[in-house]
Each structure stands twice: as structure tokens, then as C-alpha cells.
Protein backbone atom coordinates (compact mmCIF):
# COMPACT_ATOMS: atom_id res chain seq x y z
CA UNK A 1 23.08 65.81 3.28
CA UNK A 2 21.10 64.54 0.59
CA UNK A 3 21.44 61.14 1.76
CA UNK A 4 19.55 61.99 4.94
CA UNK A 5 17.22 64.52 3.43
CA UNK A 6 16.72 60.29 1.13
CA UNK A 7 16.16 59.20 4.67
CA UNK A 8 13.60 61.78 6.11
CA UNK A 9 11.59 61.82 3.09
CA UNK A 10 11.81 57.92 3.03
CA UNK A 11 10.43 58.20 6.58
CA UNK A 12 7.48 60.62 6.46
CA UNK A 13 6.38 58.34 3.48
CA UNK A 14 6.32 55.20 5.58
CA UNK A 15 4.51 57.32 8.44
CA UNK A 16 1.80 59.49 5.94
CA UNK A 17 0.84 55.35 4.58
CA UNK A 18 0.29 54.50 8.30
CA UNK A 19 -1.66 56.97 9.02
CA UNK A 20 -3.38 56.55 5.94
CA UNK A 21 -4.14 52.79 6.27
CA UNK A 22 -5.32 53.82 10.00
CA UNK A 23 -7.69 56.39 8.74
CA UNK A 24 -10.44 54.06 7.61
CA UNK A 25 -12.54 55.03 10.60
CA UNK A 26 -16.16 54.36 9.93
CA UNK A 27 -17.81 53.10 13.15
CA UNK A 28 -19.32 55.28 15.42
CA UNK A 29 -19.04 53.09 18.68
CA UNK A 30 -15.75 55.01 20.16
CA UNK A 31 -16.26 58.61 20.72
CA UNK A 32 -19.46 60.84 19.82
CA UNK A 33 -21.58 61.68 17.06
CA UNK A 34 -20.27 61.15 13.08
CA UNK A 35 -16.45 61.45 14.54
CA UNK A 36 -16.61 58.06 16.50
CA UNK A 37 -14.94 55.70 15.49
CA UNK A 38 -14.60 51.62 16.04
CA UNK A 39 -12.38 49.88 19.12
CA UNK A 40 -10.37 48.43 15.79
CA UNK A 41 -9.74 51.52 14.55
CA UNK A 42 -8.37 53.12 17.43
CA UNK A 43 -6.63 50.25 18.25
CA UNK A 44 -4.97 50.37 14.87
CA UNK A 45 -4.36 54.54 15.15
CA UNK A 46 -2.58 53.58 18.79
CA UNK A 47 -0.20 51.18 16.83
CA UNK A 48 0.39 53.45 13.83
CA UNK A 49 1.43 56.20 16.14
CA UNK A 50 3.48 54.26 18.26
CA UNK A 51 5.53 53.36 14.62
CA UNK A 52 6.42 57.05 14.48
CA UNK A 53 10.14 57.25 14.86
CA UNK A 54 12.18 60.37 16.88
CA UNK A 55 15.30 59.55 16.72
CA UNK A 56 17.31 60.88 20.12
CA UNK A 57 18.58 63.91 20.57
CA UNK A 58 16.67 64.88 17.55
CA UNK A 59 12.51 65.63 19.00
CA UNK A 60 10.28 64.13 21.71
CA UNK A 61 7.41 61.80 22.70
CA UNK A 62 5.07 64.39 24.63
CA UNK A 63 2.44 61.55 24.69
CA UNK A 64 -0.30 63.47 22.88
CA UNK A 65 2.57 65.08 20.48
CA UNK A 66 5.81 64.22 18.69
CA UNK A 67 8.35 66.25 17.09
CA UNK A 68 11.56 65.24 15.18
CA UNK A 69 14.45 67.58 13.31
CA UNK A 70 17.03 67.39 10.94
CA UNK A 71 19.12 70.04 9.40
CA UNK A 72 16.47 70.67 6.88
CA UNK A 73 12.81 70.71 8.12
CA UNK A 74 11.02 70.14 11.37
CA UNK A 75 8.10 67.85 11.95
CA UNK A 76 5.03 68.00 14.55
CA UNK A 77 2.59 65.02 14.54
CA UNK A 78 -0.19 65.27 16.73
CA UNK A 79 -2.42 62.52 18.35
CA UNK A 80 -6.34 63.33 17.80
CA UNK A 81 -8.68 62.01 20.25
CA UNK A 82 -11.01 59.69 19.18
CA UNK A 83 -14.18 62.23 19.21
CA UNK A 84 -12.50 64.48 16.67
CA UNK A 85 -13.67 63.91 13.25
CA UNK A 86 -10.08 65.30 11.68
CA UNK A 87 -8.81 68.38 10.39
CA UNK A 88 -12.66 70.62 11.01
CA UNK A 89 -11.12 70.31 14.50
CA UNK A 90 -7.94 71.17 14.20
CA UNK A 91 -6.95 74.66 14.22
CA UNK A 92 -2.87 75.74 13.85
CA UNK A 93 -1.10 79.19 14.03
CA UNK A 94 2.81 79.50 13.13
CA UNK A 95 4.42 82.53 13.66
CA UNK A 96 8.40 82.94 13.12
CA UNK A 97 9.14 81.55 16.78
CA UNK A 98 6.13 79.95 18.17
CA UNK A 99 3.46 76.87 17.04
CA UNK A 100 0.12 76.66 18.49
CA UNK A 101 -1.80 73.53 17.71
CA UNK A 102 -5.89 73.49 19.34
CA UNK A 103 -7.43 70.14 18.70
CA UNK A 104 -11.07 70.20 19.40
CA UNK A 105 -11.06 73.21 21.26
CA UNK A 106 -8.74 72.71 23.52
């Protein structure tokens, strides 16, 4: 177990540096207003989230979500559109059996 708990953590560092390295979105010509962001920079966030790895049998590619398991945690990643300027737009409720992620409003 704590090999794979090694593993997990090993992989949601490799993913949160991805992301991070993607992040550098200071453009405005994709998108609207402050939020927009450069054709290299989505380009790059398209490849960094196409790195994210579910393993089979263990989450799912929803196209504008993922979600992977282990015996420990669960993980949601979720795919912002290009005129969302981050987490402002991002609103999330948990309860005990449900998940609700609005990006933007929608």
C-alpha cells in the first residue's frame, strides 16, 4: 500500500508541474477580456492535459473531465476553457455522496 500511495503521490507531482509550467498564460489573443490567453498557451494546456494518466478500470476521460482512484484518495481534474481566467470561475460543492463542479457559470 505504501508503495502505491509512493506512486500516486509521485504522479499528482508530475501532473501539478505540468499544469504549472502550462499556466504561464499571458496573451490575450484566445478567449475574452484579461482571461485570454495565447494559441501557445493553449496549445501547451491541450498537451499537458492529455499527459494526465487514468489508469483502466481505475477513472475516466469525460473529455472536459478526468477522474482516477486508488484505495486511498480520489482525484477530479477539470479542463477550463480558454475564457476562464482560473479559480474566480470555478465554483465546487462536495457533499458526502455527490460533487458538483460549475466552471464559468455553467
Amino acid at each position: 500500500k505504501a508503495a502505491e500511495e509512493a506512486d500516486a503521490l509521485r504522479l499528482r507531482r508530475r501532473d501539478a508541474a505540468a499544469v504549472a509550467a502550462s499556466l504561464d498564460w499571458k496573451g490575450g489573443d484566445v478567449g475574452s477580456g484579461a482571461g485570454g490567453i495565447n494559441a501557445a498557451a493553449a496549445s501547451k494546456a491541450v498537451e499537458v492535459w492529455g499527459e494526465i494518466d487514468v489508469p483502466a478500470g481505475l477513472g475516466a476521460d469525460r473529455g472536459t473531465y478526468k477522474w482516477r482512484q486508488n484505495q486511498t484518495f480520489v482525484e477530479v481534474f477539470v479542463l477550463l476553457p480558454p475564457h476562464c481566467a482560473g479559480a474566480r470561475d470555478v465554483e465546487v460543492s462536495l457533499t458526502a455522496d455527490t460533487l458538483r463542479v460549475r466552471v464559468c457559470g455553467e
